[in-house]
PDB file of N, CA and C in Angstrom:
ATOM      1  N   UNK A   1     118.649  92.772 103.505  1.00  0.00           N
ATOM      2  CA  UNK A   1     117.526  92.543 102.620  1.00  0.00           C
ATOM      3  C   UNK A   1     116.811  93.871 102.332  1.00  0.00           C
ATOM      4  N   UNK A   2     116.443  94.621 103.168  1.00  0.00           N
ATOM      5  CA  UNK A   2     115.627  95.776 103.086  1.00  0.00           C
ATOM      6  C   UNK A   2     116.652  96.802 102.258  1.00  0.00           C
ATOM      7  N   UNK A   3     117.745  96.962 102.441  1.00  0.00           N
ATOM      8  CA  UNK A   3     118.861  98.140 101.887  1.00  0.00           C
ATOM      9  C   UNK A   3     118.698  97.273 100.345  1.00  0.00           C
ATOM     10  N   UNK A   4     118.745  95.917 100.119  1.00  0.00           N
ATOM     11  CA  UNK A   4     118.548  95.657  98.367  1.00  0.00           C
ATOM     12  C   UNK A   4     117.398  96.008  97.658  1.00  0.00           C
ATOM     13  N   UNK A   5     116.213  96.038  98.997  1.00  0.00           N
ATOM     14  CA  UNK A   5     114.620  96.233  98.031  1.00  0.00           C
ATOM     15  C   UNK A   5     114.576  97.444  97.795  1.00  0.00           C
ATOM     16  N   UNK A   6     115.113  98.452  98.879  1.00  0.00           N
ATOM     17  CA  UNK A   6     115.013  99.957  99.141  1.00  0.00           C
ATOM     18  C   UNK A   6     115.728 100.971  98.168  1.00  0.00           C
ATOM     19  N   UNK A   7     116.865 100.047  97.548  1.00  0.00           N
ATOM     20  CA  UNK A   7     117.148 100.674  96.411  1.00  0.00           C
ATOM     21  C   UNK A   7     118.787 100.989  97.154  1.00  0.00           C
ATOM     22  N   UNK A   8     118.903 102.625  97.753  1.00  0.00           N
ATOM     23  CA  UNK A   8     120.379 103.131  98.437  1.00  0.00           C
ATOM     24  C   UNK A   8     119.647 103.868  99.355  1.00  0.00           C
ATOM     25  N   UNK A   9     118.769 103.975 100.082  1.00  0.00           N
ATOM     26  CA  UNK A   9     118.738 104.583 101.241  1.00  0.00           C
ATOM     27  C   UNK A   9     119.840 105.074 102.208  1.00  0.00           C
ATOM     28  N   UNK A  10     119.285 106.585 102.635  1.00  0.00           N
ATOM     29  CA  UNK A  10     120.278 107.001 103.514  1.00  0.00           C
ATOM     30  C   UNK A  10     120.303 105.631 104.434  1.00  0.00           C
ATOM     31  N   UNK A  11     121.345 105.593 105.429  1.00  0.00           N
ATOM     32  CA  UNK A  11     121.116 104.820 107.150  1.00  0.00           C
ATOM     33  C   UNK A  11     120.414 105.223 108.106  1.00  0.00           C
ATOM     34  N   UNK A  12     119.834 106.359 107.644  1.00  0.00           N
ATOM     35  CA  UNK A  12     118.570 106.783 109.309  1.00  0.00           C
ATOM     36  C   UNK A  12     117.501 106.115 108.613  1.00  0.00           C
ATOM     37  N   UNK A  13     117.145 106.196 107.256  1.00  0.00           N
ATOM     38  CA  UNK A  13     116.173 105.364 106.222  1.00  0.00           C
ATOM     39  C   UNK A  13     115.647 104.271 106.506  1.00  0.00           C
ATOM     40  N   UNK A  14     117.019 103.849 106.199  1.00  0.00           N
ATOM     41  CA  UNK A  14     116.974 101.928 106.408  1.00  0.00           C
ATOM     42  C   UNK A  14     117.017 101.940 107.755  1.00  0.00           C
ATOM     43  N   UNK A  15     117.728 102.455 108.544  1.00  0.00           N
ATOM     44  CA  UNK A  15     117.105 102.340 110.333  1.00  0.00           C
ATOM     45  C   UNK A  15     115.621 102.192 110.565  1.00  0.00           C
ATOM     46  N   UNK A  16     115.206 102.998 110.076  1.00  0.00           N
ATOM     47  CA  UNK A  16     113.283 103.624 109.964  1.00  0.00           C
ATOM     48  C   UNK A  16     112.758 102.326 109.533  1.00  0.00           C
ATOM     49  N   UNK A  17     113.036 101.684 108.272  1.00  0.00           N
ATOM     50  CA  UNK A  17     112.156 101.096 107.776  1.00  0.00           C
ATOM     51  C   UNK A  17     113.056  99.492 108.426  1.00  0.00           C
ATOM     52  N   UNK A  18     113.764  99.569 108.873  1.00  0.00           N
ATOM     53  CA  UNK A  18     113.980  98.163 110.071  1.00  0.00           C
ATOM     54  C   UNK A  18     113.410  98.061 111.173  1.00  0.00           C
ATOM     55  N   UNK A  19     113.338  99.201 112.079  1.00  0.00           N
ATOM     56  CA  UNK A  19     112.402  99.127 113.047  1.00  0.00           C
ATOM     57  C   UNK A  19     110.729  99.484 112.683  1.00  0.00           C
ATOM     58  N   UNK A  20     110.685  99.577 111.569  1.00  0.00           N
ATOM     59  CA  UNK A  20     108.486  99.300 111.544  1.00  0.00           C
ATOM     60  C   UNK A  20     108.688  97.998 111.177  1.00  0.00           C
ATOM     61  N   UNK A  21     109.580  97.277 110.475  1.00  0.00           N
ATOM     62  CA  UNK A  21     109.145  95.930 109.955  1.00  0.00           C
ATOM     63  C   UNK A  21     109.478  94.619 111.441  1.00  0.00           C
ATOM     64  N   UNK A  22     110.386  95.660 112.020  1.00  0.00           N
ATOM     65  CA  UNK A  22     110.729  94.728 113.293  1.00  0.00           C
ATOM     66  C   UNK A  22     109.078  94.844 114.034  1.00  0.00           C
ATOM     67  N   UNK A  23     108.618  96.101 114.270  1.00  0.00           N
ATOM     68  CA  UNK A  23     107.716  96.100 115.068  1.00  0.00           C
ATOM     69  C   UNK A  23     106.429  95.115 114.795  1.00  0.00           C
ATOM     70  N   UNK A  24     106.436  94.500 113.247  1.00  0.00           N
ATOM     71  CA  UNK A  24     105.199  93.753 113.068  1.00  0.00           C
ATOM     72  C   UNK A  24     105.451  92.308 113.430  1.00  0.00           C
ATOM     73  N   UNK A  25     106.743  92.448 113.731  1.00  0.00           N
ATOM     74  CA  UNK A  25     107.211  90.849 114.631  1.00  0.00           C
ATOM     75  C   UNK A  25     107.125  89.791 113.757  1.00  0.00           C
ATOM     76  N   UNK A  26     107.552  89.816 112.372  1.00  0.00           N
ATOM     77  CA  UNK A  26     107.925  88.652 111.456  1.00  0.00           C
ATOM     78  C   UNK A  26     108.758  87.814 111.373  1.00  0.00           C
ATOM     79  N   UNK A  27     108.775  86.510 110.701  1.00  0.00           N
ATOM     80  CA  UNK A  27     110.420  85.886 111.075  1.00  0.00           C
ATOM     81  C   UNK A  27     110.977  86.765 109.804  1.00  0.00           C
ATOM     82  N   UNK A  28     112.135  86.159 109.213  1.00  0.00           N
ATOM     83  CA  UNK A  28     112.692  87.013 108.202  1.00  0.00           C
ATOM     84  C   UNK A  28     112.100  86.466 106.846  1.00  0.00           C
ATOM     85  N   UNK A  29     111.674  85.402 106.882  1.00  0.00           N
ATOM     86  CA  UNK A  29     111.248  84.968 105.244  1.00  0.00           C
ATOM     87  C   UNK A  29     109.790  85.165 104.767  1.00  0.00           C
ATOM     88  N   UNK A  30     109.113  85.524 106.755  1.00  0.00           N
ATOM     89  CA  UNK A  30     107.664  86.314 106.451  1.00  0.00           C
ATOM     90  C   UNK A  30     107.718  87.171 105.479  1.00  0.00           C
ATOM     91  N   UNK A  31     108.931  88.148 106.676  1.00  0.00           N
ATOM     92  CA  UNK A  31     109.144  89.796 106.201  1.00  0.00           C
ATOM     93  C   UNK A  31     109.397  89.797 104.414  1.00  0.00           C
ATOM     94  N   UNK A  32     110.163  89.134 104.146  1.00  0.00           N
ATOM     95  CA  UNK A  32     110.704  88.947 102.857  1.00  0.00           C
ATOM     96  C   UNK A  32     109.342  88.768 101.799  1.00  0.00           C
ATOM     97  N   UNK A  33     108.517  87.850 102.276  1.00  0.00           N
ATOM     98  CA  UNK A  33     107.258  87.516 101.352  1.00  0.00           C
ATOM     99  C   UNK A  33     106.371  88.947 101.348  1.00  0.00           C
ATOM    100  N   UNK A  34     106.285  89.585 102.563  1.00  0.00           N
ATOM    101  CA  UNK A  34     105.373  90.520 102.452  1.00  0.00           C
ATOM    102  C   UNK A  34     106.006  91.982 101.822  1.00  0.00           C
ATOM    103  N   UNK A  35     107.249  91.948 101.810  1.00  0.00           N
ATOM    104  CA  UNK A  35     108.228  92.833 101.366  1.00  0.00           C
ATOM    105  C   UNK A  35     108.046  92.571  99.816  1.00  0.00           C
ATOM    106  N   UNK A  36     107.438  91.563  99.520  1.00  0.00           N
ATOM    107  CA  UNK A  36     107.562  91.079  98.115  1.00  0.00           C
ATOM    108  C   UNK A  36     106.506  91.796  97.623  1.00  0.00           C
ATOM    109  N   UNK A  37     105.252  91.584  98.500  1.00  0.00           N
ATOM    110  CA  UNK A  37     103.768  91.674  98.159  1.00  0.00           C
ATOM    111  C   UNK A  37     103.507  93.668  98.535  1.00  0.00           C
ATOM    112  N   UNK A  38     103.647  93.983  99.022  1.00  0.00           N
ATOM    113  CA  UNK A  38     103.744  95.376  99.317  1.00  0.00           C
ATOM    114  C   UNK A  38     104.403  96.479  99.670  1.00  0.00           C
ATOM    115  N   UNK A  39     105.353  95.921  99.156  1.00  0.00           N
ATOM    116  CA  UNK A  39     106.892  97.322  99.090  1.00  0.00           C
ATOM    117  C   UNK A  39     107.278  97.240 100.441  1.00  0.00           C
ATOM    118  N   UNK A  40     108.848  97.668 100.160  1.00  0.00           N
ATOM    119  CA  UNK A  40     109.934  97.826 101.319  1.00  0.00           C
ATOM    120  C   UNK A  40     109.185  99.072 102.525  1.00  0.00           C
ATOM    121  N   UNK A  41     108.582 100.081 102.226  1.00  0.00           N
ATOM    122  CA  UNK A  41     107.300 101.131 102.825  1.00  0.00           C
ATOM    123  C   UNK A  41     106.274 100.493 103.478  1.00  0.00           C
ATOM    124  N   UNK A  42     106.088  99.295 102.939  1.00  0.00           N
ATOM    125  CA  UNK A  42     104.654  98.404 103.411  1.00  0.00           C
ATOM    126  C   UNK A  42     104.559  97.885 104.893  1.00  0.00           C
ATOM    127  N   UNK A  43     105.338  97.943 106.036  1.00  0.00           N
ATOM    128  CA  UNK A  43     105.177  97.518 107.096  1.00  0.00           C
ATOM    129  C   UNK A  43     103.945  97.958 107.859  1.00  0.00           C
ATOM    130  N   UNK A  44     103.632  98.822 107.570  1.00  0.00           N
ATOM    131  CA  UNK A  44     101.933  99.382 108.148  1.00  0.00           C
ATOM    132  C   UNK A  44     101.156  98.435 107.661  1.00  0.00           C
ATOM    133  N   UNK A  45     101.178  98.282 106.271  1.00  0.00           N
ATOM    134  CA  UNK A  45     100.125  97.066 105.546  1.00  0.00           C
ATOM    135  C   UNK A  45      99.857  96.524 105.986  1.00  0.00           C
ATOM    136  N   UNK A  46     101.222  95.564 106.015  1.00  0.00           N
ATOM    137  CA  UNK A  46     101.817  94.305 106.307  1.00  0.00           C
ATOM    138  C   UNK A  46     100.665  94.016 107.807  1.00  0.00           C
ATOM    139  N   UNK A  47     101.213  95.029 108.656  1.00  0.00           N
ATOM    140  CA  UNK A  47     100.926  94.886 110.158  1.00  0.00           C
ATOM    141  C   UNK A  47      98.992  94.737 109.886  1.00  0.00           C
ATOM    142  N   UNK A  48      98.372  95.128 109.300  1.00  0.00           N
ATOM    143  CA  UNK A  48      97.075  95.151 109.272  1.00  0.00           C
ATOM    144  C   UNK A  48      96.705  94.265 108.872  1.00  0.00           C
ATOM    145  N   UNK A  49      97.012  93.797 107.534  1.00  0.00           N
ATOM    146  CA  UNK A  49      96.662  92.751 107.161  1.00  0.00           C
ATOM    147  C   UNK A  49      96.674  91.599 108.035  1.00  0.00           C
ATOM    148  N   UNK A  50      98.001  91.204 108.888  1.00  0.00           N
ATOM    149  CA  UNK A  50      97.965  90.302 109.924  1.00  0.00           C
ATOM    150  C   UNK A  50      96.634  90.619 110.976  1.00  0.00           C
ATOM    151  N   UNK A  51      96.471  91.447 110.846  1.00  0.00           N
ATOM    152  CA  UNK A  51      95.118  92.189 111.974  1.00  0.00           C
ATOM    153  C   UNK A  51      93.936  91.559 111.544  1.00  0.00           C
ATOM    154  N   UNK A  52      93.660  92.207 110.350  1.00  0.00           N
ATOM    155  CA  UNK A  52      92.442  91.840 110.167  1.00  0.00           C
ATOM    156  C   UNK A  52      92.356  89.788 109.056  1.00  0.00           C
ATOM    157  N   UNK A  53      93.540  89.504 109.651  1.00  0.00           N
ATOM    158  CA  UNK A  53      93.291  87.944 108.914  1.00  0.00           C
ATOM    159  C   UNK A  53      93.542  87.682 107.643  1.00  0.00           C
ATOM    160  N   UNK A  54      94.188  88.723 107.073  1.00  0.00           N
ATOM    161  CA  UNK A  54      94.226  88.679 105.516  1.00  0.00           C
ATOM    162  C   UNK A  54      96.206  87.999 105.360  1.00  0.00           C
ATOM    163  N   UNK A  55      96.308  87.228 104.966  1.00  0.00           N
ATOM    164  CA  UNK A  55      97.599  86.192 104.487  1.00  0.00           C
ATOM    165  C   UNK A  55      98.098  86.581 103.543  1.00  0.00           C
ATOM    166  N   UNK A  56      99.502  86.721 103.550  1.00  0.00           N
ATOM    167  CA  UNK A  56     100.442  87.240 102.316  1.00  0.00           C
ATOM    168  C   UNK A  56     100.542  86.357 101.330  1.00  0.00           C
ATOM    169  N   UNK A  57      99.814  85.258 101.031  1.00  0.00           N
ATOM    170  CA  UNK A  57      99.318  84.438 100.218  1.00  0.00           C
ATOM    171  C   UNK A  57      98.204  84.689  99.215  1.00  0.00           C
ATOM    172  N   UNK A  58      97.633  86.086  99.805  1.00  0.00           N
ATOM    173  CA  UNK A  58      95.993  86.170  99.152  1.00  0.00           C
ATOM    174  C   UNK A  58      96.121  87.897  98.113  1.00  0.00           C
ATOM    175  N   UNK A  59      97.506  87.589  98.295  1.00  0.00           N
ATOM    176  CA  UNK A  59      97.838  89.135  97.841  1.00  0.00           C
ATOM    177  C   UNK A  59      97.717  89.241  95.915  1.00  0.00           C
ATOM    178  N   UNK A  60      97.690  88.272  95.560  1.00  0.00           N
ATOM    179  CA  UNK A  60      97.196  87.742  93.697  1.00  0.00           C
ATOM    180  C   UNK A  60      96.024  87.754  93.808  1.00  0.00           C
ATOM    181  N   UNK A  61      94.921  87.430  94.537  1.00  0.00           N
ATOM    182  CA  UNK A  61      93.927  87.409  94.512  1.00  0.00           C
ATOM    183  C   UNK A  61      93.468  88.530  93.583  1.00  0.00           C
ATOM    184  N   UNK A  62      92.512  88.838  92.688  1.00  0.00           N
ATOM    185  CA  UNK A  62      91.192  89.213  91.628  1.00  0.00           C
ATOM    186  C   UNK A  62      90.255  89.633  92.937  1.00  0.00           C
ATOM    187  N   UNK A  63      90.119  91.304  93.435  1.00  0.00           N
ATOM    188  CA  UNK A  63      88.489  91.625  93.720  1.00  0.00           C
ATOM    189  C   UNK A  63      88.416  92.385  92.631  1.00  0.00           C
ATOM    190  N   UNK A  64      86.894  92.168  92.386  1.00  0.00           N
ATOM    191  CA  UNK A  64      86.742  93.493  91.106  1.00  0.00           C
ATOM    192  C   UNK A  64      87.694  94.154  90.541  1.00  0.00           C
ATOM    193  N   UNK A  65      88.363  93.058  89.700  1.00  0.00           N
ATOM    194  CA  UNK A  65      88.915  93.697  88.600  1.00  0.00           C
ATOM    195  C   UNK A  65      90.564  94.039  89.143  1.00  0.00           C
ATOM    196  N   UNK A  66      90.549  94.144  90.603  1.00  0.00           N
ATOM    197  CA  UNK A  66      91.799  94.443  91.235  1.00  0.00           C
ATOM    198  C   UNK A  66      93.104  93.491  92.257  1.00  0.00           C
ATOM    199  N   UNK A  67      94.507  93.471  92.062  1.00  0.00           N
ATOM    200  CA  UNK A  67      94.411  92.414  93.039  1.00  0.00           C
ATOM    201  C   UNK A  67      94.162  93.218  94.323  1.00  0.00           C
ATOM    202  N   UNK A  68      94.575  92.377  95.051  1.00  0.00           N
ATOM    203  CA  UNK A  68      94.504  93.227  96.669  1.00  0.00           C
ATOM    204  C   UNK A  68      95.683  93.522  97.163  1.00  0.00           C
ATOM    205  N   UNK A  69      96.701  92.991  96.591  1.00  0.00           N
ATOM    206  CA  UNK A  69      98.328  94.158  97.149  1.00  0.00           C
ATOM    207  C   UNK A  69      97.686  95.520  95.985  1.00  0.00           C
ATOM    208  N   UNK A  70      97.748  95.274  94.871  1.00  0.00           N
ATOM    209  CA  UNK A  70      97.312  96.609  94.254  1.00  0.00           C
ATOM    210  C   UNK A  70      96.312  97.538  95.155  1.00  0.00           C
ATOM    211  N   UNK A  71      95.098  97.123  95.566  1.00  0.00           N
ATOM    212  CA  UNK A  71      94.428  97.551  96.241  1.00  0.00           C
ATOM    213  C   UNK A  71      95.053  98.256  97.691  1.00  0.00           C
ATOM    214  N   UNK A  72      95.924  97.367  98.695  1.00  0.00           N
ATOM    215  CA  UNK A  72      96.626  97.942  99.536  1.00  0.00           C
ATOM    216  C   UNK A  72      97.543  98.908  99.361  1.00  0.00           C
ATOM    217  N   UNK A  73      98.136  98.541  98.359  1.00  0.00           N
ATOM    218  CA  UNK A  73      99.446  99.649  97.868  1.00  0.00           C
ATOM    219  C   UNK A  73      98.653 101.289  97.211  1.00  0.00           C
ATOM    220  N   UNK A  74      97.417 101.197  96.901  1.00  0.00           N
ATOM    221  CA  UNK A  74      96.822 102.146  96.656  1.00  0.00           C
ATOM    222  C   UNK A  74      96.070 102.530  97.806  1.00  0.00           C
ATOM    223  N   UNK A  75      95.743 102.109  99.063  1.00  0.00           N
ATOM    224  CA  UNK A  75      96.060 102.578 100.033  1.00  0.00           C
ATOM    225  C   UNK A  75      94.509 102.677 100.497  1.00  0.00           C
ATOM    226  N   UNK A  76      93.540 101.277  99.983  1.00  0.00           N
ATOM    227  CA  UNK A  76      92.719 100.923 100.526  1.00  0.00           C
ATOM    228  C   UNK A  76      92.649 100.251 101.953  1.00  0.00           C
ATOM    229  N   UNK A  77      92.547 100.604 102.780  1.00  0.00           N
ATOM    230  CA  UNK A  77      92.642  99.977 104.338  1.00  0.00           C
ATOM    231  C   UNK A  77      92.424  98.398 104.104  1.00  0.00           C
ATOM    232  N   UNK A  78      93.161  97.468 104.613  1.00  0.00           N
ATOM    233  CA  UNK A  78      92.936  96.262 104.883  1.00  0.00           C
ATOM    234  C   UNK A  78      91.803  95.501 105.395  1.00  0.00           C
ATOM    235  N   UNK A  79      91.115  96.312 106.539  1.00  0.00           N
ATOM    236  CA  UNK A  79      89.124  95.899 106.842  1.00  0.00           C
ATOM    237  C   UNK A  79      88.518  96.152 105.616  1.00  0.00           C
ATOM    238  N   UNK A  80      88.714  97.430 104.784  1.00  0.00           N
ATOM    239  CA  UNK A  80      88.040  97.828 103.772  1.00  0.00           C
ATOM    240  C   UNK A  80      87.902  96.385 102.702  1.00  0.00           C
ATOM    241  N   UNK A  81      89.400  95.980 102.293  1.00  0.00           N
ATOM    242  CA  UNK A  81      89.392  94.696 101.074  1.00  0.00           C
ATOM    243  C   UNK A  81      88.875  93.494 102.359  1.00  0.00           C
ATOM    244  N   UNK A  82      89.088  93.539 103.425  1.00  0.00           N
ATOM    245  CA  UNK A  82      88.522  92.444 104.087  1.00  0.00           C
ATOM    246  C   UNK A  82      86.785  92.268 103.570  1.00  0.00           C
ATOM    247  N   UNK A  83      86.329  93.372 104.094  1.00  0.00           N
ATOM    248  CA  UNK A  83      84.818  93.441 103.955  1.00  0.00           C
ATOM    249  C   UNK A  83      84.457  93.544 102.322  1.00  0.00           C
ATOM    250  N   UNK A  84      85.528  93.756 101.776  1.00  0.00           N
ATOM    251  CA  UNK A  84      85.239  93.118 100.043  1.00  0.00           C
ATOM    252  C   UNK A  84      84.697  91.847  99.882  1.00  0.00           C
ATOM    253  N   UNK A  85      86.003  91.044 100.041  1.00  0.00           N
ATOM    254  CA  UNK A  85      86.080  89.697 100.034  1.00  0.00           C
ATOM    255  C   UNK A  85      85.110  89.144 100.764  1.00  0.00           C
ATOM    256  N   UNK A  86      84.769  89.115 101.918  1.00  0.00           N
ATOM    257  CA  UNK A  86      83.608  88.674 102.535  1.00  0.00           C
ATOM    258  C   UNK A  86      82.143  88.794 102.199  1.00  0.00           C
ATOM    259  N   UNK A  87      82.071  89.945 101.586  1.00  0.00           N
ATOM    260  CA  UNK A  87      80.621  90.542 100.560  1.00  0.00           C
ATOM    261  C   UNK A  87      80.683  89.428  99.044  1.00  0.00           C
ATOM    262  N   UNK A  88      81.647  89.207  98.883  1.00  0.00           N
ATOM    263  CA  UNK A  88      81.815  88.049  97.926  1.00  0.00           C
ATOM    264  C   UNK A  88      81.803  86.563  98.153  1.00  0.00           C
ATOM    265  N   UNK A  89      82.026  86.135  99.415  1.00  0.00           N
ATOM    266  CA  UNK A  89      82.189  85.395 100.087  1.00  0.00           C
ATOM    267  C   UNK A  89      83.032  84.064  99.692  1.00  0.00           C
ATOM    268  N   UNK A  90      84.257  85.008  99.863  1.00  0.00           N
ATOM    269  CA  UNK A  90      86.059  84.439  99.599  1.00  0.00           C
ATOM    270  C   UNK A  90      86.319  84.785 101.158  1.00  0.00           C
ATOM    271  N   UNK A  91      87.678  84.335 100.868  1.00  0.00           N
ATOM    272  CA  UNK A  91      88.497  84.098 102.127  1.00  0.00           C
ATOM    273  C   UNK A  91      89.428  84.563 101.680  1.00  0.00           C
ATOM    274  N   UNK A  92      90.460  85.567 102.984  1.00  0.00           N
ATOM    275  CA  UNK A  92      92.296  85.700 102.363  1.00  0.00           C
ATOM    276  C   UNK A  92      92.329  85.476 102.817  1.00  0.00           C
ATOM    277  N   UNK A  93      92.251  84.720 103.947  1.00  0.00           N
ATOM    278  CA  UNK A  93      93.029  83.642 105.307  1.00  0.00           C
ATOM    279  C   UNK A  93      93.621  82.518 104.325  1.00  0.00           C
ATOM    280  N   UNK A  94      94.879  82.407 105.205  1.00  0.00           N
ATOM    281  CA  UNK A  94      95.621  80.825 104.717  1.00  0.00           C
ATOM    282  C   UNK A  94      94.444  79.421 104.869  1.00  0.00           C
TER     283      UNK A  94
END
């Protein structure tokens, strides 16, 4: 799955980016959804977002004007859009 999103990665590559996505301890159709929502690179995200409560469900979500994978993928910290959403008083929890 990761070698189709990743494009042709070398194999130390796709090694790399198998063990960060292993490390956030997903099943595979998690990994796949959040792989969807914030790039084959996104396992840091990924891992925060589970941190701070935010659901790979809430990733369409509209804050100001932005969604919030856009927002993550531009490399707003995950507490940061947390404490968005909450100043608005939404939820990205499932």
């Amino acid at each position: 799955m990761l070698s189709r999103r990743a494009g042709h990665p070398r194999r130390a590559e796709l090694r790399d980016l198998a063990q960060a996505w292993t490390r956030v301890g997903l099943w595979p159709a998690e990994m796949e959804a959040w792989i969807g929502a914030v790039g084959v690179n996104g396992a840091a995200i990924a891992r925060d977002c589970l941190t701070a409560g935010i659901a790979v469900s809430a990733m369409d979500i509209v804050l100001d004007g932005m969604r919030v994978k856009q927002r993550l993928r531009g490399g707003e910290p995950a507490f940061s859009v947390l404490a968005r959403v909450t100043a608005c008083g939404r939820s990205l929890s499932d």
